[in-house]
N, C-alpha and C. Protein backbone atom coordinates (compact mmCIF):
# COMPACT_ATOMS: atom_id res chain seq x y z
N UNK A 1 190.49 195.52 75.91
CA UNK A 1 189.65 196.07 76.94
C UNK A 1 189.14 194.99 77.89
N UNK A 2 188.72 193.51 77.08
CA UNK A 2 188.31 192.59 78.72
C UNK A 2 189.25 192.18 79.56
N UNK A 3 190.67 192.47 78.87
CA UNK A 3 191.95 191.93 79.71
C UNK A 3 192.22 192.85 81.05
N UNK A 4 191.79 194.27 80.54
CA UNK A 4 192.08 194.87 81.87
C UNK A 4 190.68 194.52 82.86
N UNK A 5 189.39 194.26 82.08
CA UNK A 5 188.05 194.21 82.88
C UNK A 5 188.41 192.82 84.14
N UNK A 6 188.83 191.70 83.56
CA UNK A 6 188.81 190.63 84.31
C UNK A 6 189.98 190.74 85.21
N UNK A 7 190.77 191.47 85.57
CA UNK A 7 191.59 191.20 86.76
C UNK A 7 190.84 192.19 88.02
N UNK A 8 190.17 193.28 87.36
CA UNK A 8 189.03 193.85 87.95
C UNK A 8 188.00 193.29 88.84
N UNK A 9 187.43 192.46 87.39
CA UNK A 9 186.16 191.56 87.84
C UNK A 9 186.92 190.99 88.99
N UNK A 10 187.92 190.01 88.88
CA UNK A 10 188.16 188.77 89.69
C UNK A 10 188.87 189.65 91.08
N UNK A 11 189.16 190.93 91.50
CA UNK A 11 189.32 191.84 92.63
C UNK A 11 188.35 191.80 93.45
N UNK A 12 187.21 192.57 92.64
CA UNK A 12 185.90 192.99 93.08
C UNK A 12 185.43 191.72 93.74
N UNK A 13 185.45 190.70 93.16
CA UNK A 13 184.90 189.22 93.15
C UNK A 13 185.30 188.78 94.69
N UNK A 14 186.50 188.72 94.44
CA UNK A 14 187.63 188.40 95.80
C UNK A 14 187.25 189.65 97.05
N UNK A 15 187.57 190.92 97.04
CA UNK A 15 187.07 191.68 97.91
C UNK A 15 185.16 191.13 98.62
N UNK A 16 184.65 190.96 97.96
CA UNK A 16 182.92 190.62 98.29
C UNK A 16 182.75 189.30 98.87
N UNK A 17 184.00 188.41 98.24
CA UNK A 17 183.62 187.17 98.87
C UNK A 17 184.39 186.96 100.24
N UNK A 18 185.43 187.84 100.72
CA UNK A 18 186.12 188.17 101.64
C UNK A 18 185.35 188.86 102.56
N UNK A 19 184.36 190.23 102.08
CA UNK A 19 183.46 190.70 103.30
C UNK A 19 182.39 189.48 103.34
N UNK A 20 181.79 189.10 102.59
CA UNK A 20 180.94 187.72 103.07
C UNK A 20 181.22 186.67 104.04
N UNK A 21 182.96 186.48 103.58
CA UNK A 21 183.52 185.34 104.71
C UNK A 21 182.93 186.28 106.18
N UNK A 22 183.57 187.27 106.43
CA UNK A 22 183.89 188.21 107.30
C UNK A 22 182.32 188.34 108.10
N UNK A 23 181.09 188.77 106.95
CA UNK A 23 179.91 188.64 107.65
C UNK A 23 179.44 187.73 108.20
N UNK A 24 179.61 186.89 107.72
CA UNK A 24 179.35 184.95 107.89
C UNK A 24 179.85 184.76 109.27
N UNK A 25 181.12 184.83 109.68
CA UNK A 25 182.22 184.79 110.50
C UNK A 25 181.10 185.42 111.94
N UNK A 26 181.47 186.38 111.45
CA UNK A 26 180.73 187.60 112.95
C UNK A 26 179.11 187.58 113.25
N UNK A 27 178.37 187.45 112.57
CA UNK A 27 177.15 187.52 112.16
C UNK A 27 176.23 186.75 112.72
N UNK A 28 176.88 185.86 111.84
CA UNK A 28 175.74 184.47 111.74
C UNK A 28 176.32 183.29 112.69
N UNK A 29 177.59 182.78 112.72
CA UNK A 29 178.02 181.89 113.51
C UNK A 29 178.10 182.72 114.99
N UNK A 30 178.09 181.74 116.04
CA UNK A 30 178.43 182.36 117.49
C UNK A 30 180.11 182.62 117.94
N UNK A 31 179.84 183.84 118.67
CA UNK A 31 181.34 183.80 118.55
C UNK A 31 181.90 182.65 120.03
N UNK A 32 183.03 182.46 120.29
CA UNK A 32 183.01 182.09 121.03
C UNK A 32 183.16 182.56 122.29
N UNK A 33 183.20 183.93 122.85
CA UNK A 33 182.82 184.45 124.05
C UNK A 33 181.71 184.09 124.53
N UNK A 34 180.64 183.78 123.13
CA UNK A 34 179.41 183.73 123.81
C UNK A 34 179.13 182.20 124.07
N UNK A 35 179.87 181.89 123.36
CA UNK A 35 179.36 180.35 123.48
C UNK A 35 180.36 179.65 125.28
N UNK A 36 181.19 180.60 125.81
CA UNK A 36 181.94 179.90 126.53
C UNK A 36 181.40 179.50 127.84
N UNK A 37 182.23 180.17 128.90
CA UNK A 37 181.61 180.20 130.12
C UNK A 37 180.35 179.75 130.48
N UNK A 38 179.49 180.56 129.90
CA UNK A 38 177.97 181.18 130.20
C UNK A 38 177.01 179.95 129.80
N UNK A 39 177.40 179.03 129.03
CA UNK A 39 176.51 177.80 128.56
C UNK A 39 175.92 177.16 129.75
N UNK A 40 177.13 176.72 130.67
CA UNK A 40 176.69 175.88 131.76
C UNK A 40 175.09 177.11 132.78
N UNK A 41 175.25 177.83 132.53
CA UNK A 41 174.66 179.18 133.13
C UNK A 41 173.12 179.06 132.74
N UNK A 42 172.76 178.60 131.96
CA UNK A 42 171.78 179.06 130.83
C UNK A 42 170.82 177.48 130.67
N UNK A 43 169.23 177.10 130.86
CA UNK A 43 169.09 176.15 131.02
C UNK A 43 168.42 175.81 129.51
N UNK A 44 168.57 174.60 129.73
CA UNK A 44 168.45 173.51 128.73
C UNK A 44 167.24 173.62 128.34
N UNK A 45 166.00 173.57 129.51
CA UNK A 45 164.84 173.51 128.98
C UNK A 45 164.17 174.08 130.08
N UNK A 46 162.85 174.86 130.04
CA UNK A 46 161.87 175.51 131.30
C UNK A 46 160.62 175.10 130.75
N UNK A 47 160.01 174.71 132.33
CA UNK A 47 158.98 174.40 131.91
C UNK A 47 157.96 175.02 132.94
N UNK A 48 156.95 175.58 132.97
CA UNK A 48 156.02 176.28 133.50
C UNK A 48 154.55 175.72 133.99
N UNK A 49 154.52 175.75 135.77
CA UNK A 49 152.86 175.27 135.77
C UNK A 49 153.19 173.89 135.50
N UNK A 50 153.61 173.35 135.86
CA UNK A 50 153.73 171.47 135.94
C UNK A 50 153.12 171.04 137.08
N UNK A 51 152.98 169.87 136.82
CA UNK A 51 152.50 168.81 138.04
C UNK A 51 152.74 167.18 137.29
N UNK A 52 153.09 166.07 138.16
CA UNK A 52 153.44 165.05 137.95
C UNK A 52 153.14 164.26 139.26
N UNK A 53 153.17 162.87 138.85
CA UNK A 53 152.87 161.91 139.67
C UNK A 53 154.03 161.24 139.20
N UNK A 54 155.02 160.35 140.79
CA UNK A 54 156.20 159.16 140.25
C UNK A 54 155.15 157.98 141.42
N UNK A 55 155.13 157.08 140.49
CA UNK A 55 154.26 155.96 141.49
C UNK A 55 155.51 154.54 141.68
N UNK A 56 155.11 154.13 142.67
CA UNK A 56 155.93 152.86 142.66
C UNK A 56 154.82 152.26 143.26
N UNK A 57 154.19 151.18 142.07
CA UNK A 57 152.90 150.22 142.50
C UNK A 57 153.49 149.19 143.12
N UNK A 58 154.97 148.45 142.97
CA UNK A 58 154.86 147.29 144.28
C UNK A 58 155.07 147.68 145.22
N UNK A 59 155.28 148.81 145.83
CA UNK A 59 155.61 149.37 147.17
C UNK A 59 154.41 150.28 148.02
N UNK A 60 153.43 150.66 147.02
CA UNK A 60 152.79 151.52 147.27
C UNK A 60 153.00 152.86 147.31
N UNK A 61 154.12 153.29 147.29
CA UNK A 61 154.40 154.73 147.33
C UNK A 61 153.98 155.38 146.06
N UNK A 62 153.62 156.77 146.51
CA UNK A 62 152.92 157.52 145.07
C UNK A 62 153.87 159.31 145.86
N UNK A 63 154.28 159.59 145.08
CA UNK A 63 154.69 160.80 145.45
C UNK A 63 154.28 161.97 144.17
N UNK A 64 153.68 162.81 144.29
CA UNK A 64 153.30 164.03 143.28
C UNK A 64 154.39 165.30 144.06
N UNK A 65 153.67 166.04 142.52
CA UNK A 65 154.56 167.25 142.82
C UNK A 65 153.76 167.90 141.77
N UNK A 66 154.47 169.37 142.33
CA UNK A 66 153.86 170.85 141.27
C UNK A 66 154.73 171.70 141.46
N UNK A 67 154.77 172.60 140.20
CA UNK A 67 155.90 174.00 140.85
C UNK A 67 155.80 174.71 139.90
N UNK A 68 155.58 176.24 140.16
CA UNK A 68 155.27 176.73 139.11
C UNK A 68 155.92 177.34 137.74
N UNK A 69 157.47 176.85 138.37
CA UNK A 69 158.36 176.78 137.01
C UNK A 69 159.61 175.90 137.26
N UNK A 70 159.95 175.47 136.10
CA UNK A 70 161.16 174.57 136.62
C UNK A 70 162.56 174.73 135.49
N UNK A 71 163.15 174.81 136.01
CA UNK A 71 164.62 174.88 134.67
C UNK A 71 165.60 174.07 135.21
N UNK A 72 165.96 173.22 134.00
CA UNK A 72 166.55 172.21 134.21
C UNK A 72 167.99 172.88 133.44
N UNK A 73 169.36 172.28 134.26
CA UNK A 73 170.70 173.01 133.56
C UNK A 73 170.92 171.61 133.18
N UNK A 74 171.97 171.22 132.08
CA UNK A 74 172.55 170.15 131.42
C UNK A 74 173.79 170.31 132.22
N UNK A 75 174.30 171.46 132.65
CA UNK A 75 175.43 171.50 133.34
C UNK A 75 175.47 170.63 134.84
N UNK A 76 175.91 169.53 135.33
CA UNK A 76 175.33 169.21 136.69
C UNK A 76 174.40 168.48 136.71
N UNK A 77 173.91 168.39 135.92
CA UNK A 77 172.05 167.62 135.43
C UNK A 77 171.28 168.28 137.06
N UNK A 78 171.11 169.81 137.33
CA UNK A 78 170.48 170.00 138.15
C UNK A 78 169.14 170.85 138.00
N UNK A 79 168.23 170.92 138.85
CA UNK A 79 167.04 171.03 138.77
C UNK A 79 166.78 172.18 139.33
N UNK A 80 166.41 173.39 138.90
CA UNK A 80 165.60 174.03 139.94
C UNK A 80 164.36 174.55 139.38
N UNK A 81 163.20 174.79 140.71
CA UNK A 81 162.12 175.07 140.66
C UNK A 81 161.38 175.86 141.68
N UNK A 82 160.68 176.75 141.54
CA UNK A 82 159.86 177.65 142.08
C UNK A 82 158.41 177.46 142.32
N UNK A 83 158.70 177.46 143.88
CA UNK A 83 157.29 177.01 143.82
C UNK A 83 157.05 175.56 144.12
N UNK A 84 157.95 174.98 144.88
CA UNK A 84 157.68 174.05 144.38
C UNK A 84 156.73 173.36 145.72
N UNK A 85 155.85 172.06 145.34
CA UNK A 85 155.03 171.57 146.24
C UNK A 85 154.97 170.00 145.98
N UNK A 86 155.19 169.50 146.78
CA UNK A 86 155.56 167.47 146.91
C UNK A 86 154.74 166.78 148.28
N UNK A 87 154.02 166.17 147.76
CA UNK A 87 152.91 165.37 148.26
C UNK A 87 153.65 163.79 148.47
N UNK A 88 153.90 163.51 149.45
CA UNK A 88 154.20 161.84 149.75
C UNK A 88 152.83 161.20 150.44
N UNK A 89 152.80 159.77 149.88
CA UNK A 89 151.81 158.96 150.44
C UNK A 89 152.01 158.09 150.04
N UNK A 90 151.93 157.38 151.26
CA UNK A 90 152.81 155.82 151.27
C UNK A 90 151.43 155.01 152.25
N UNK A 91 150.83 153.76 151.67
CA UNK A 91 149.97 152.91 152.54
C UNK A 91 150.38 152.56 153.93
N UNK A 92 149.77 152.59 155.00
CA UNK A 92 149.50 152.62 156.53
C UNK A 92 150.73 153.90 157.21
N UNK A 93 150.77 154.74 156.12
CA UNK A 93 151.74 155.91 156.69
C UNK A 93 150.82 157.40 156.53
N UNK A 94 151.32 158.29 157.85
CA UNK A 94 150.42 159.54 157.22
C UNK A 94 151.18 160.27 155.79
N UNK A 95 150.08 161.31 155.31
CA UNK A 95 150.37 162.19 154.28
C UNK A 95 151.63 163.20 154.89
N UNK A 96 152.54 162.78 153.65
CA UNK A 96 153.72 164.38 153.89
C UNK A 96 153.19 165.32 152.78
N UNK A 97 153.13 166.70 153.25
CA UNK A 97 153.43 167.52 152.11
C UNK A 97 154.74 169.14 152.43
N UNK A 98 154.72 168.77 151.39
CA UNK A 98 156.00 169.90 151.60
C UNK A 98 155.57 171.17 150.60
N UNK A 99 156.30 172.53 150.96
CA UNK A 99 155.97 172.98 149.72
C UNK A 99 157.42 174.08 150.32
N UNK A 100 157.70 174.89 149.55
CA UNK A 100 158.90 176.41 149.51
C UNK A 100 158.89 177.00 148.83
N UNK A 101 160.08 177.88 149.03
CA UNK A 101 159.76 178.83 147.79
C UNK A 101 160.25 178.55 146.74
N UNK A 102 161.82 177.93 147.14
CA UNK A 102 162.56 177.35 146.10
C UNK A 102 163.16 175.73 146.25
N UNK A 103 163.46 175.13 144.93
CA UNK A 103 164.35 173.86 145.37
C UNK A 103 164.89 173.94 144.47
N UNK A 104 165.98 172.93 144.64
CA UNK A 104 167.33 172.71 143.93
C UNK A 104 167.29 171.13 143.69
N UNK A 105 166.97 170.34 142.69
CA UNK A 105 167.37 168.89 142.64
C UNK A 105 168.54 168.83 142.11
N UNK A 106 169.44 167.34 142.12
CA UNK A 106 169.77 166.83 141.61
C UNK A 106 170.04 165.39 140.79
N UNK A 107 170.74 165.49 139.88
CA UNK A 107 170.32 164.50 139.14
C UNK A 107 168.63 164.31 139.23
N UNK A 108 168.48 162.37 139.35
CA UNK A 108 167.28 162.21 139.47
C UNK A 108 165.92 162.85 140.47
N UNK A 109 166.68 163.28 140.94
CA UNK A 109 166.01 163.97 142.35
C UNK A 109 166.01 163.41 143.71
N UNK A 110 167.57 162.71 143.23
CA UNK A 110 167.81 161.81 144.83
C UNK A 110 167.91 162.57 145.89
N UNK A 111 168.65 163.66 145.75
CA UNK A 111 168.74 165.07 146.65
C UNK A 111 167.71 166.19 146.17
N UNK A 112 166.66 166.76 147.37
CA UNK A 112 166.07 167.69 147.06
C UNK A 112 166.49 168.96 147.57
N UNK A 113 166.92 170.11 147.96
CA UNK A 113 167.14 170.78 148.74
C UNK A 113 166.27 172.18 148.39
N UNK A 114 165.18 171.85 149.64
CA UNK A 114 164.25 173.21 149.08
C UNK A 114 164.83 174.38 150.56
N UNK A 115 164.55 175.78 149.90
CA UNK A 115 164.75 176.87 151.04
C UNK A 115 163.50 178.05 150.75
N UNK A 116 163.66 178.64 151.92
CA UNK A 116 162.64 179.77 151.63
C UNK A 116 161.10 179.18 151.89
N UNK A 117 161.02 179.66 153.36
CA UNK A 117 159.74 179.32 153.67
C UNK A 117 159.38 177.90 153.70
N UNK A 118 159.81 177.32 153.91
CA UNK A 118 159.51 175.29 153.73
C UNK A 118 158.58 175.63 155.05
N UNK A 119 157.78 174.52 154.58
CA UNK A 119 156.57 174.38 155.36
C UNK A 119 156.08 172.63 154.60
N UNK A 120 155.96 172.11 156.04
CA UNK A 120 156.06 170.75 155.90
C UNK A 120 154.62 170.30 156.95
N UNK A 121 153.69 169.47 156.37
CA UNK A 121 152.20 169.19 156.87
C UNK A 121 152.76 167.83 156.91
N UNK A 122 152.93 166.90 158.31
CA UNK A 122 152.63 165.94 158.36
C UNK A 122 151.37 165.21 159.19
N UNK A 123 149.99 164.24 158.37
CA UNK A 123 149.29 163.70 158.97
C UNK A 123 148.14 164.48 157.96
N UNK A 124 146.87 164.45 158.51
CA UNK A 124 145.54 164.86 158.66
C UNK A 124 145.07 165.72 159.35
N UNK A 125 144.38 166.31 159.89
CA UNK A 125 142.88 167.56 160.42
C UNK A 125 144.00 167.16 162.11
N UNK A 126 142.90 166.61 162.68
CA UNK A 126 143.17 166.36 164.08
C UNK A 126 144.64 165.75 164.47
N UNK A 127 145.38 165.10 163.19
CA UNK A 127 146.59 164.67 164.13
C UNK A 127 147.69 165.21 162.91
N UNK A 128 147.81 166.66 162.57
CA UNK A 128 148.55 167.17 162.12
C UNK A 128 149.31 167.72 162.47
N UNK A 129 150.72 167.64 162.63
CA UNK A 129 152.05 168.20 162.61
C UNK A 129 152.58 169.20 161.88
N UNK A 130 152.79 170.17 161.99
CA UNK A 130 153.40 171.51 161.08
C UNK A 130 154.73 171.70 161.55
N UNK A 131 155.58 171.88 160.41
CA UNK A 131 156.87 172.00 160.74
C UNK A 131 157.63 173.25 159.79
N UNK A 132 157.78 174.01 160.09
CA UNK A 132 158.45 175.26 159.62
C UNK A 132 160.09 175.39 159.61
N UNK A 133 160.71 175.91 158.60
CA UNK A 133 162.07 176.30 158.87
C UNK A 133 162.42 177.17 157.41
N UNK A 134 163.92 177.41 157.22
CA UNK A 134 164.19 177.93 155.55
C UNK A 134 165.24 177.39 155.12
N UNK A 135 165.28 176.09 154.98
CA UNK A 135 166.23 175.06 154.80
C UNK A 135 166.02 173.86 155.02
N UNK A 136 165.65 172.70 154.06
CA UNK A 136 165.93 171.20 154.50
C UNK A 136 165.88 170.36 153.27
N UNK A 137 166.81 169.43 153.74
CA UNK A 137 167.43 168.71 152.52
C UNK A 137 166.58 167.31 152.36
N UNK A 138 165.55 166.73 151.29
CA UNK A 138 165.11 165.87 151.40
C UNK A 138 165.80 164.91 150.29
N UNK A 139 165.49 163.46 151.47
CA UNK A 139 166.33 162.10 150.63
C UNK A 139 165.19 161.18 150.43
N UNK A 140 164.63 161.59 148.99
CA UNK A 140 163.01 161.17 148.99
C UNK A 140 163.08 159.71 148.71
N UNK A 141 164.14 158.86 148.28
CA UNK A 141 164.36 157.18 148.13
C UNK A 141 164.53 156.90 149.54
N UNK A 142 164.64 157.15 150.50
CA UNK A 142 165.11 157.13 152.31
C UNK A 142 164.33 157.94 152.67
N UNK A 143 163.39 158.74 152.60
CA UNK A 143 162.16 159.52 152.97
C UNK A 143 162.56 159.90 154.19
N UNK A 144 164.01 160.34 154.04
CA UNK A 144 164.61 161.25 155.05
C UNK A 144 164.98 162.86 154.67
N UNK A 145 164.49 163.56 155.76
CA UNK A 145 164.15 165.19 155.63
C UNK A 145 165.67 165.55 156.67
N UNK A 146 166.73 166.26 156.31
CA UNK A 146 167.02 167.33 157.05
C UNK A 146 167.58 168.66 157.01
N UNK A 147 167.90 169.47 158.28
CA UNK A 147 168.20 170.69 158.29
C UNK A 147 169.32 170.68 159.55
N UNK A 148 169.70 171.93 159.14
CA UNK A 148 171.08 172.42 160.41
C UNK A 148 170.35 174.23 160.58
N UNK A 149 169.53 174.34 160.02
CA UNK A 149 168.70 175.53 160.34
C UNK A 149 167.59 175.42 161.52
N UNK A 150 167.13 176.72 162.10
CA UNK A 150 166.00 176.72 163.31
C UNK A 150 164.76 176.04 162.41
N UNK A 151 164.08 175.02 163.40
CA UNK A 151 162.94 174.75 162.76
C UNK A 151 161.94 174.53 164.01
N UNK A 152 160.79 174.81 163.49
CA UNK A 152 159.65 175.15 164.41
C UNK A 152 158.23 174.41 163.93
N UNK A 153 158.20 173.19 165.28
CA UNK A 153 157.26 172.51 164.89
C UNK A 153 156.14 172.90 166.18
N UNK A 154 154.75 172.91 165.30
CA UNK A 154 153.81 172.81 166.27
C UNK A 154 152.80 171.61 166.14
N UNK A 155 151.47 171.83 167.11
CA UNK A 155 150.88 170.11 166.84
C UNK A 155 149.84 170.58 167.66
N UNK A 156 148.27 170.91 167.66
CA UNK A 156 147.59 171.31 168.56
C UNK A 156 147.57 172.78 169.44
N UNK A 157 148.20 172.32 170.92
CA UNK A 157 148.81 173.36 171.67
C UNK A 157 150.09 172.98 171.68
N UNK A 158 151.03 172.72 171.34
CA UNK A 158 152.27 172.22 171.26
C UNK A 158 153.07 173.15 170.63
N UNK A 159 154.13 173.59 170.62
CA UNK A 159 155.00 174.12 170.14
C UNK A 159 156.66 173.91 170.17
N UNK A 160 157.21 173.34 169.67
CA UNK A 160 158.78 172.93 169.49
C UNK A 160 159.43 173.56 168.97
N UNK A 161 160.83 174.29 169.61
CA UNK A 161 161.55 174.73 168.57
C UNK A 161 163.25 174.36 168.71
N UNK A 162 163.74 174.16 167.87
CA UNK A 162 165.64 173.79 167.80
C UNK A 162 166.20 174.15 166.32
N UNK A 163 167.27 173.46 166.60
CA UNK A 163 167.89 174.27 165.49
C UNK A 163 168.70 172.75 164.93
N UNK A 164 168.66 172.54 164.26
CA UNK A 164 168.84 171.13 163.18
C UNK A 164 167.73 169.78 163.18
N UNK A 165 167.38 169.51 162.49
CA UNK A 165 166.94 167.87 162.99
C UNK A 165 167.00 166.76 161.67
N UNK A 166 166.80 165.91 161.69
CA UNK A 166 166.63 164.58 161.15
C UNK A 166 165.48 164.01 161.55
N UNK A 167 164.78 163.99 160.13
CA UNK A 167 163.40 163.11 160.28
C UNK A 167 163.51 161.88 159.36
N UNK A 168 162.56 160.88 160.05
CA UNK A 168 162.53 159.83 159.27
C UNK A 168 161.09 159.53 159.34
N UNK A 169 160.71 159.61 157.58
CA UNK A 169 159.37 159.19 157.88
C UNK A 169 158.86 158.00 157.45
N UNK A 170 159.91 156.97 157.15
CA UNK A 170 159.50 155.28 157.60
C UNK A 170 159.12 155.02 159.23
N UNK A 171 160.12 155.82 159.64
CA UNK A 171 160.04 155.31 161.46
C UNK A 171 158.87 156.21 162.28
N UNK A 172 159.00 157.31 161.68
CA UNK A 172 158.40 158.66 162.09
C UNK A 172 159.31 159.06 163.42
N UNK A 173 160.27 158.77 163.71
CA UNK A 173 161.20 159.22 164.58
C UNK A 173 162.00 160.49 163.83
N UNK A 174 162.12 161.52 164.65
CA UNK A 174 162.27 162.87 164.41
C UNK A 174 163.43 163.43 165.52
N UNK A 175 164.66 163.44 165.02
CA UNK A 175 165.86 163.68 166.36
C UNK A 175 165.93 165.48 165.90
N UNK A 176 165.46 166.12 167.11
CA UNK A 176 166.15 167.35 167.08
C UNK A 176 167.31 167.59 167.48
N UNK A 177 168.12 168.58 166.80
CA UNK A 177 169.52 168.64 167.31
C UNK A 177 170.35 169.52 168.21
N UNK A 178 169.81 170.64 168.61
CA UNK A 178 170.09 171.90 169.52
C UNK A 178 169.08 172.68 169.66
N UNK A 179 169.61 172.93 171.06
CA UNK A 179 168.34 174.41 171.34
C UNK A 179 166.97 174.16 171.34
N UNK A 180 166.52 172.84 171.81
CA UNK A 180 165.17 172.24 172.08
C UNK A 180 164.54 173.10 173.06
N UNK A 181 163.44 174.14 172.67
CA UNK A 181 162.40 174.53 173.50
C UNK A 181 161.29 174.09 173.32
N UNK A 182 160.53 173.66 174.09
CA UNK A 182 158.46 173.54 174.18
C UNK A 182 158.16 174.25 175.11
N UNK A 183 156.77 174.86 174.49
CA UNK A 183 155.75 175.09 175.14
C UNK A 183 153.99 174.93 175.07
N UNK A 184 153.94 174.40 175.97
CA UNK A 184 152.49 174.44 175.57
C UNK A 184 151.27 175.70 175.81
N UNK A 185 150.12 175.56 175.46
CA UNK A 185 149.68 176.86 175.58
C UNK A 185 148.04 176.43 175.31
């Protein structure tokens, strides 16, 4: 009688450890549909409600920032963030601030490219510059800003408008590139 039990047993045995492989398999490990494509898709880490300071004390430059969420992809090592808002201040230079709706870094954040509503404060109270557009690419190591989109600067009664420019705010020289209108008012 155990001779017929154990080829039984060792069936049963084999069948259970076969649906186990099988559960194990599907279950618990990822399959690889999911793991394919879609990784690069999916970020590495989010972080919410930040703010930071990058200082460079022999130069004087201090640049902050805030945004109210940020997700970083491993894919690209690129950055994006919502919300985002960047404060430059550099000794015997005025205050930049920028803010949008969205940006896109990369890598270190040598390239910024914010869109959606950019709105750019350069200076103080009485000698402030406002510069509007929904597109511009900042090169914050070269503290060069640009766009190939309409942008609309005002200043007092002043009003400027064209459609691309290049700013430099070591020089504070600002080349617009088409479709230069002013008016004053």
């Amino acid at each position: 009688m155990f001779n017929h039990l154990r080829p039984s047993v060792l069936l049963i045995m084999l069948v259970l450890l076969a649906l186990l492989t099988f559960w194990i398999t599907n279950a618990v490990v990822p399959t690889m549909t999911n793991q394919g494509s879609d990784t690069h898709q999916k970020p590495d880490y989010i972080i919410e409600n930040l703010s930071g300071i990058r200082a460079n004390h022999e130069s004087t430059v201090q640049r902050n920032f805030s945004a109210k969420k940020l997700l970083h992809y491993l894919d690209g090592d690129v950055t994006h963030m919502e919300s985002p808002y960047f404060t430059n201040m550099e000794s015997q230079k005025p205050v930049m601030r920028v803010k949008a709706d969205k940006a896109r870094l990369l890598g270190e954040g040598e390239n910024v490219y914010l869109t959606g509503n950019v709105k750019v404060l350069r200076g103080e109270d009485n000698d402030k510059i406002t510069m509007m557009t929904s597109y511009l690419h900042l090169i914050p190591d070269e503290n060069i800003a640009k766009t190939n989109k309409t942008v609309v600067f005002s200043r007092k009664n002043t009003t400027i408008s064209a459609i691309g420019l290049e700013l430099d705010n070591h020089t504070g020289i600002v080349q617009l590139l088409s479709r230069v209108k002013a008016s004053d008012y």
